[in-house]
Protein backbone atom coordinates (compact mmCIF):
# COMPACT_ATOMS: atom_id res chain seq x y z
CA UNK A 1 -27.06 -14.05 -2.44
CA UNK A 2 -24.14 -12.94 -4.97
CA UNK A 3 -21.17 -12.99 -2.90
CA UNK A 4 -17.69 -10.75 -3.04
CA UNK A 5 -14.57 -10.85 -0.87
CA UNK A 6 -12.43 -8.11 -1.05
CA UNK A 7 -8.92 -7.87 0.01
CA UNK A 8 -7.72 -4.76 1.16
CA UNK A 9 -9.69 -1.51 2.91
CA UNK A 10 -7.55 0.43 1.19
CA UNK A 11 -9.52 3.34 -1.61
CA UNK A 12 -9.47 0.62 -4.07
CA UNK A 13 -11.38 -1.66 -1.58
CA UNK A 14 -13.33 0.54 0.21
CA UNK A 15 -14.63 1.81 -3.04
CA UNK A 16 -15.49 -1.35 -4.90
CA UNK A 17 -17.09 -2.47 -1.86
CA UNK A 18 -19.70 0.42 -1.75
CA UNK A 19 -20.38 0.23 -5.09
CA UNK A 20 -20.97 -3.41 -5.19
CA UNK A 21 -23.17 -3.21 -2.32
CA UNK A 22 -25.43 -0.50 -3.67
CA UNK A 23 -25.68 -3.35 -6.56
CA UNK A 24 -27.28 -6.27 -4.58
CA UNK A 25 -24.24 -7.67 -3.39
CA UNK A 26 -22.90 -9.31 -0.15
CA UNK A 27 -19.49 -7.94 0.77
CA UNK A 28 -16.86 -8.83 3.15
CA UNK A 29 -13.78 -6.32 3.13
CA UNK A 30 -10.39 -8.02 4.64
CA UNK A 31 -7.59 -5.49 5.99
CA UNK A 32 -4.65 -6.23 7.57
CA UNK A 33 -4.37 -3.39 9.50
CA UNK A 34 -5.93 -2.42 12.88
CA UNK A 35 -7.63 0.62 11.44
CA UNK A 36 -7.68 2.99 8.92
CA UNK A 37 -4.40 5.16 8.63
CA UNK A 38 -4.00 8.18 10.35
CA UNK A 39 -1.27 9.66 8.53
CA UNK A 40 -0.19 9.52 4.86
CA UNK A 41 0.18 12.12 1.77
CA UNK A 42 -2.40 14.02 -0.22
CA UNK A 43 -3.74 12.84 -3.21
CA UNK A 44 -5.36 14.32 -6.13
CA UNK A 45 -8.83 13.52 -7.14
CA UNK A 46 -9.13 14.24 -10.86
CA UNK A 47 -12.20 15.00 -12.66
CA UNK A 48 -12.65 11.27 -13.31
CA UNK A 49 -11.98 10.14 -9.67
CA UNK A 50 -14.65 13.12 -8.60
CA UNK A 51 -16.96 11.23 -10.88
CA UNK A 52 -16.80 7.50 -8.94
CA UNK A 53 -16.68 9.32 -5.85
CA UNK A 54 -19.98 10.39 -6.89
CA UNK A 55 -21.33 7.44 -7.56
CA UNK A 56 -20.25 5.87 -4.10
CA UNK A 57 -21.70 8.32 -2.25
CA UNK A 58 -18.58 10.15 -1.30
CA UNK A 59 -18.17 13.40 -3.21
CA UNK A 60 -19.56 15.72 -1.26
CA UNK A 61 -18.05 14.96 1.73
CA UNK A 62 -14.32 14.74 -0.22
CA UNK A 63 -15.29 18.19 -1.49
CA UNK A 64 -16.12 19.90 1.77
CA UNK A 65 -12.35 18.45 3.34
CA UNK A 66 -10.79 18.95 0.28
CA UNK A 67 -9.02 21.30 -1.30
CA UNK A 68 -9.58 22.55 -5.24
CA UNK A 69 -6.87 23.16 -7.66
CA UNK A 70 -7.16 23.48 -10.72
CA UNK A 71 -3.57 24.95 -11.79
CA UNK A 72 -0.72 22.94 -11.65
CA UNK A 73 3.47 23.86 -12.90
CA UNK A 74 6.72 22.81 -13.42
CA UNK A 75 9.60 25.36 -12.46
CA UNK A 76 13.66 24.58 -12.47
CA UNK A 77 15.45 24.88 -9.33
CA UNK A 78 15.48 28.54 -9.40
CA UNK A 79 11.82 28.70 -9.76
CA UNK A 80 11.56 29.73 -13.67
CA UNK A 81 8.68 27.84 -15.03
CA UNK A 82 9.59 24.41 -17.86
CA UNK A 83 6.64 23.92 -20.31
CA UNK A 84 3.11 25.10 -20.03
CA UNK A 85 0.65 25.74 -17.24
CA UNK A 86 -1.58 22.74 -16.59
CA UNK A 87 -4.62 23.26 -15.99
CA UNK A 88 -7.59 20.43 -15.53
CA UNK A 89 -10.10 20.42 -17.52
CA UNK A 90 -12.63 20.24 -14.74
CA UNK A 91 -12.10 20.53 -10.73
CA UNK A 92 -9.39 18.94 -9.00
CA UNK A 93 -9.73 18.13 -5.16
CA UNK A 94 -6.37 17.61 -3.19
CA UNK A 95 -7.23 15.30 -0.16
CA UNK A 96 -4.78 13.58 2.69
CA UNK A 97 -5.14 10.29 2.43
CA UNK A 98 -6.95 9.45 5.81
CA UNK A 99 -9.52 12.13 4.92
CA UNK A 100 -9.98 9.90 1.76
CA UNK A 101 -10.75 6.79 3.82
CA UNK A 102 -12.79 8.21 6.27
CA UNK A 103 -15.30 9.58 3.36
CA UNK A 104 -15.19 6.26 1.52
CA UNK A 105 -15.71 4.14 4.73
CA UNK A 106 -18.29 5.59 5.90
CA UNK A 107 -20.53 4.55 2.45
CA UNK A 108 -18.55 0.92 2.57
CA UNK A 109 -20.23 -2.07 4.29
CA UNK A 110 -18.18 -2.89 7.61
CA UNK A 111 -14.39 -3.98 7.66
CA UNK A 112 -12.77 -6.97 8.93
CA UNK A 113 -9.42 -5.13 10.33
CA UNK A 114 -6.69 -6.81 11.51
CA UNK A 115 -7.61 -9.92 9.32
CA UNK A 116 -3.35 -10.70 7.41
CA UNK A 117 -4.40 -12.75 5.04
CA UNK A 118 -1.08 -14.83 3.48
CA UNK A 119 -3.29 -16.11 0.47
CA UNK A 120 -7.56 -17.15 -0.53
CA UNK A 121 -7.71 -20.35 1.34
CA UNK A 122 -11.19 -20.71 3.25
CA UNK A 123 -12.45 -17.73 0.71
CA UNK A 124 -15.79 -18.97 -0.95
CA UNK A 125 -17.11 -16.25 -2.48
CA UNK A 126 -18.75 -15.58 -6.12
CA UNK A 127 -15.81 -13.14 -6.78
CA UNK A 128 -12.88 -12.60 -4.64
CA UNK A 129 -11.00 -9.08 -5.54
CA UNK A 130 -7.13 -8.57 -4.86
CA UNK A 131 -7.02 -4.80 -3.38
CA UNK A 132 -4.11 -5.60 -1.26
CA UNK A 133 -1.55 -3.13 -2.75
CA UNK A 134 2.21 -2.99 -4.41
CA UNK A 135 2.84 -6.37 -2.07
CA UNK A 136 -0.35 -8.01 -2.95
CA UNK A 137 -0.64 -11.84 -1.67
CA UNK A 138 -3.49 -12.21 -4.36
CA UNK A 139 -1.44 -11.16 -7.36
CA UNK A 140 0.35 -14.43 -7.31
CA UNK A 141 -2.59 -16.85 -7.43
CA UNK A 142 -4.06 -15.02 -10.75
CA UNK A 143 -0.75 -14.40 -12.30
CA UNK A 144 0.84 -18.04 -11.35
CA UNK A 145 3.81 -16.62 -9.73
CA UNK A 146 5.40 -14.09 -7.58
CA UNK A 147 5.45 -11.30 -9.28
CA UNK A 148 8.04 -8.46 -6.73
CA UNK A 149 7.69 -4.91 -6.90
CA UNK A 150 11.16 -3.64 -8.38
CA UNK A 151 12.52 -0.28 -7.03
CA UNK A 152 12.88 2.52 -9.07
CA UNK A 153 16.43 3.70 -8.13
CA UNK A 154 14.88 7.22 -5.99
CA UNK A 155 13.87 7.46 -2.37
CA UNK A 156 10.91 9.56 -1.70
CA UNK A 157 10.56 11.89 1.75
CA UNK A 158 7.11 13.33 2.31
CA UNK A 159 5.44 15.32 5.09
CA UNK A 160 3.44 18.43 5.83
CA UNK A 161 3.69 22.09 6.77
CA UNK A 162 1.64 24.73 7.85
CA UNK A 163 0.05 26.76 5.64
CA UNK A 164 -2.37 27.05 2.17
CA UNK A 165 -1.76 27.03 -1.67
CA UNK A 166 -4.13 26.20 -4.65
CA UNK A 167 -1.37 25.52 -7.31
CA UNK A 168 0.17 22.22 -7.37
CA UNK A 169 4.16 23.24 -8.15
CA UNK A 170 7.27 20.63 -8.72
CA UNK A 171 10.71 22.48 -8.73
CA UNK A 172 12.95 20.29 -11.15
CA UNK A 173 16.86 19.65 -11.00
CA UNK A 174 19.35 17.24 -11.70
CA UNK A 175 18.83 14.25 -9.91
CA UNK A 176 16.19 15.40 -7.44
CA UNK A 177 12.94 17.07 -7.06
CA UNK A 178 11.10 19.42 -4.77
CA UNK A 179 6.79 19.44 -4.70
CA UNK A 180 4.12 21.19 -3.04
CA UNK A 181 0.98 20.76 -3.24
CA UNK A 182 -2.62 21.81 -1.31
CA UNK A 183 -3.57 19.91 1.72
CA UNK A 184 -6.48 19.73 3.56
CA UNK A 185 -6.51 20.84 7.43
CA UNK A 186 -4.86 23.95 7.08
CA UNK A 187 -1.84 22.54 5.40
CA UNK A 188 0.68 22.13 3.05
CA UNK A 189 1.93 19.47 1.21
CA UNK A 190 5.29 18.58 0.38
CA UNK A 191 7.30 16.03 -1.02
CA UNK A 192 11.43 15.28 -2.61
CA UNK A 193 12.35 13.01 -4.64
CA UNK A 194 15.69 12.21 -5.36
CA UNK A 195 18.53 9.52 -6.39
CA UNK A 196 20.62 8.48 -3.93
CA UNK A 197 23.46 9.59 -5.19
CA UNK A 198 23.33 12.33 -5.38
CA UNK A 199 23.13 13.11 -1.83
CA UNK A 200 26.09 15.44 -1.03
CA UNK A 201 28.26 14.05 1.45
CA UNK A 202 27.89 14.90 5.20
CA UNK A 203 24.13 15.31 4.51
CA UNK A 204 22.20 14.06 7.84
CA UNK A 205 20.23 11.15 7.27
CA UNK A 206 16.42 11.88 6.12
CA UNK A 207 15.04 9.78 8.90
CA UNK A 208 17.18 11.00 11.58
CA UNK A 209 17.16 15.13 10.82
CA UNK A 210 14.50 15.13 7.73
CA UNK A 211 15.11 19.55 7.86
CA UNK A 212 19.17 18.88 7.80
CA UNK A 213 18.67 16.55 5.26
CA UNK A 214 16.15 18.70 3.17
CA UNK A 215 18.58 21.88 3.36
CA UNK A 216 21.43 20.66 2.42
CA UNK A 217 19.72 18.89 -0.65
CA UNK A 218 18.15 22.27 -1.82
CA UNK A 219 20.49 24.70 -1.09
CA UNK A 220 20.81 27.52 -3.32
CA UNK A 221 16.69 26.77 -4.60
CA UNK A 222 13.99 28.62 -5.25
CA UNK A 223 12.81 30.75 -2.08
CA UNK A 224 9.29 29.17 -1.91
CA UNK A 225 11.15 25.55 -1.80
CA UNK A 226 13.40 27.19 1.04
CA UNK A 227 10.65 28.63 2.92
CA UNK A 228 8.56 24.89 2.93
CA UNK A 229 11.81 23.85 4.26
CA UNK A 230 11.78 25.50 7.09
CA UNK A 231 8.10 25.55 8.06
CA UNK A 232 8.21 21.46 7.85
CA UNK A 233 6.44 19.34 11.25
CA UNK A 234 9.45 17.16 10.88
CA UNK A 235 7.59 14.33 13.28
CA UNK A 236 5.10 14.30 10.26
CA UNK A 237 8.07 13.00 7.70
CA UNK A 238 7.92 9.85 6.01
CA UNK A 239 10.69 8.56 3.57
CA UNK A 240 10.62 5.28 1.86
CA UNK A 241 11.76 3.72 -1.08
CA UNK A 242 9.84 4.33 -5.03
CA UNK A 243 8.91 0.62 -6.32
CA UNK A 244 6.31 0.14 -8.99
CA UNK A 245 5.34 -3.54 -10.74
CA UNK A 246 6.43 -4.75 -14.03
CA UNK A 247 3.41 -4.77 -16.94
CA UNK A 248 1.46 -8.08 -15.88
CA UNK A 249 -0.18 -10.21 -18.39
CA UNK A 250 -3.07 -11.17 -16.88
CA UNK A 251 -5.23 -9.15 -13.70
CA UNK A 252 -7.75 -11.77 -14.29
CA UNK A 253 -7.66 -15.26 -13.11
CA UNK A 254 -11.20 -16.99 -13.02
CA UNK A 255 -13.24 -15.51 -10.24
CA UNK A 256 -9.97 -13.66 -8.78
CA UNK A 257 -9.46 -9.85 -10.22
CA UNK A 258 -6.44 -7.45 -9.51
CA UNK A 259 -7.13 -3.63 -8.93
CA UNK A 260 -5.08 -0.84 -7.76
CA UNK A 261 -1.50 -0.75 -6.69
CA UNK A 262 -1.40 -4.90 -6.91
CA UNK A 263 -2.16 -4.72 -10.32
CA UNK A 264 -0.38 -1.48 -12.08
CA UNK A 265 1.62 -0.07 -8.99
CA UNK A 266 3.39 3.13 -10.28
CA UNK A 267 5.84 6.07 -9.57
CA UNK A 268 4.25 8.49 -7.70
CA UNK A 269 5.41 11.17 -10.60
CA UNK A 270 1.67 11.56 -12.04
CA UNK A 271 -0.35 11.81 -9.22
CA UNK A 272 -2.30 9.61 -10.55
CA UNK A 273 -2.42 5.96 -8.61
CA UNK A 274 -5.19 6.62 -6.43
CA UNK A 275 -7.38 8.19 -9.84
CA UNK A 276 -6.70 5.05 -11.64
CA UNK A 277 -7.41 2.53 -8.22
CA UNK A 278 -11.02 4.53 -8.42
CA UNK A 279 -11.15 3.81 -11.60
CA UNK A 280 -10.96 0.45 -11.46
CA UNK A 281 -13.65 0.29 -8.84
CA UNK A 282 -15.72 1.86 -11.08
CA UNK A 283 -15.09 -0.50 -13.98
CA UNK A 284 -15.02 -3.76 -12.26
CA UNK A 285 -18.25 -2.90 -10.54
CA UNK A 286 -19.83 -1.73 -14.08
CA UNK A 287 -18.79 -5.26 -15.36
CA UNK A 288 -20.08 -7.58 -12.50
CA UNK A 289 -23.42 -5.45 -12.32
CA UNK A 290 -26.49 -6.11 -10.46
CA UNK A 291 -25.73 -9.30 -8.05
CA UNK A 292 -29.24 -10.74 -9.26
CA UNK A 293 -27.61 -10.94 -13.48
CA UNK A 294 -24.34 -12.99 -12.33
CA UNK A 295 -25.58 -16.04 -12.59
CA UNK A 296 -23.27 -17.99 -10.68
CA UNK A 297 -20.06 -17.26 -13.20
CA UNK A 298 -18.53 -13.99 -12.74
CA UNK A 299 -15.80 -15.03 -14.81
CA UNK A 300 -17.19 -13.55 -18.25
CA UNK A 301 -17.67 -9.97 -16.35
CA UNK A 302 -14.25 -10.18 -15.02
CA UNK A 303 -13.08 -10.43 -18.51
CA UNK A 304 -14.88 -7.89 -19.65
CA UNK A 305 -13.10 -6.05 -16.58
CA UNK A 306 -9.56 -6.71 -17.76
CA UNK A 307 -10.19 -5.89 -21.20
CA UNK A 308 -11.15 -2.61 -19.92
CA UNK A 309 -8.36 -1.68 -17.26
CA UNK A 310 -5.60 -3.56 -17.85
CA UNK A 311 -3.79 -1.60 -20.50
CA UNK A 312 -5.23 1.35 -19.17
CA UNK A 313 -3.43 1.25 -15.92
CA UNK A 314 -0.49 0.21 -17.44
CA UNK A 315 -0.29 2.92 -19.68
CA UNK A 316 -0.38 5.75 -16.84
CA UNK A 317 2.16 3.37 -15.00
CA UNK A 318 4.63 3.78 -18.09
CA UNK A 319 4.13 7.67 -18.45
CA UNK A 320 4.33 8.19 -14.36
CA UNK A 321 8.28 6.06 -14.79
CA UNK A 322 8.83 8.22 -17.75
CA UNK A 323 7.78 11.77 -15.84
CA UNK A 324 10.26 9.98 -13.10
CA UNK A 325 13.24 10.10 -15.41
CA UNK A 326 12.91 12.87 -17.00
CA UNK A 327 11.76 15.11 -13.95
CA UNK A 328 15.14 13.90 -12.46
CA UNK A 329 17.34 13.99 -15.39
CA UNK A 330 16.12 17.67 -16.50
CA UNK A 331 19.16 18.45 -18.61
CA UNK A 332 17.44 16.26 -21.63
CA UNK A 333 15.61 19.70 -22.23
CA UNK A 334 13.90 18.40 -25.79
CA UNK A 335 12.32 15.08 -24.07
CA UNK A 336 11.33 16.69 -21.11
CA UNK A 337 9.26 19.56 -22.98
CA UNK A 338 7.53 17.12 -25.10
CA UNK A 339 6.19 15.31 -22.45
CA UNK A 340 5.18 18.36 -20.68
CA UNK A 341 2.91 18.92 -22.94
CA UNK A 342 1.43 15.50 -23.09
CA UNK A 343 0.49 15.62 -19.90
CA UNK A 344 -1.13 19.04 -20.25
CA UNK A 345 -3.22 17.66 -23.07
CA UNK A 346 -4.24 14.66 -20.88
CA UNK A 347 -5.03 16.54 -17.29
């Protein structure tokens, strides 16, 4: 039988690993963790994620957790709206993360967890697939050398709040940002971004006080941003560090492929890294096919693969660093517009 190793139960994992499996394949997932997550941020399934979901098997049950939005905006720190409404052309389901997994799990064949994995020795599989994230170990064997995330100069602090919304809003100023979003669960989303420094002095430290450290960064903003502010679980609070990858040259190495965040790891500005990590499920799976038409040289249909999603990724992980800079940098009114209404054509 037509063997595949996958490392990483992660969306991009879990998903290829269904859909290979529905296509005459033998699959073995490898995650380093002890279980699937039970925290993390929501995500947004666009029309084209909704679409593999589908095909694995886990629409209707991302649909039934999920929330739908279809309206999303831009407002300035005093809540007046920059550039045009967005609206998707097509439903959009906001879903934590872990309520992601759980869906896509449960139509994946079983995982490995708590198998670290520091490179492919021992792996002797038709097709071994690199789903293991920004700090992939597989990246380096298909590109030839390390290849490190770089960090994008912001810190990101993200968490959850009581509460319900449909529109997905991002309240813009100078050097940080403010977002909510739907949630699943009877919940709120809500995330800042912002440069370092431009934390005022005195501020308490995000990890330590993440409300102190939210109110003194948003003083004076709009009430809604105020209001999340104070309704934040503070124990739910994450805050880390933005990285994304440089553009690689190759996510292709013989019978190794890239997908996801270790291939075209990008700023979360888009909210679109988990969309694209489906969609390269989707492709690579199209490309290898039925297990039974391989052959014994997957090679050719991991070609075929790259060809496909390798520019493609890249190019939302360029426009996600540009929506970074100028969502933080909103004086460069002219730039910011323009790209405003990119994005509006694309969602």
């Amino acid at each position: 039988m037509t063997t595949a190793a996958i490392i990483g139960g992660g969306i991009g994992g879990l998903a290829t690993a269904a859909l290979l499996t529905q296509q005459g394949w033998e699959v073995e997932v490898f995650e380093r963790a002890a279980s699937l997550p039970t925290t993390g941020t929501a995500l947004g399934m666009w029309p084209e994620a909704m679409a593999v979901l589908e095909r694995v098997g886990a629409a209707d049950a991302v649909r039934e957790i999920g929330i739908d939005q279809r309206i999303a905006e831009i407002r300035s720190a005093e809540g007046h709206r920059l550039g045009p409404e967005v609206r998707a052309k097509g439903a959009t389901v906001i879903i934590s993360r872990p309520r992601l997994l759980e869906a896509l799990a449960a139509c994946a064949p079983a995982v490995r967890f708590g198998d670290r994995r520091a490179g492919l020795d021992g792996l002797t599989h038709d097709v071994i697939v690199g789903a293991d994230g920004i700090g992939s170990v597989v990246r380096a064997h298909v590109v030839g050398h390390e290849v490190a995330p770089r960090p994008l100069g912001v810190d990101v602090l993200i968490g959850r709040c009581p509460g319900d919304t449909d529109v997905f809003t991002e309240y813009w100023g100078p050097g940080r940002l403010f977002g909510v979003t739907p949630r699943d669960g009877g919940y709120i989303n809500w995330y800042s971004e912002f440069d370092p420094r431009v934390v005022p002095p005195g501020t308490p430290g995000p990890d330590e006080d993440p409300r102190g450290f939210l109110r003194a960064m948003y003083r004076g903003w709009a009430p809604r941003v105020a209001e999340t502010i104070e309704g934040i679980e503070a124990e739910t609070a994450l805050h880390y560090r933005s990285r994304d990858l440089p553009r690689l040259p190759r996510i292709v190495r013989g019978n190794v492929a890239l997908l996801g965040d270790a291939a075209h790891a990008m700023a979360p500005n888009l909210g679109r890294g988990a969309c694209e990590t489906l969609l390269d499920a989707a492709a690579l799976a199209d490309a290898l096919g039925a297990a039974a038409d391989v052959g014994g040289d997957a090679a050719p249909a991991l070609r075929a693969y790259e060809a496909a999603r390798r520019r493609a990724g890249q190019r939302t992980m360029l426009l996600s660093r540009a929506m970074r800079h100028v969502a933080l940098i909103s004086r460069l009114r002219a730039p910011r517009d323009l790209l405003l209404r990119a994005v509006a054509a694309a969602a």
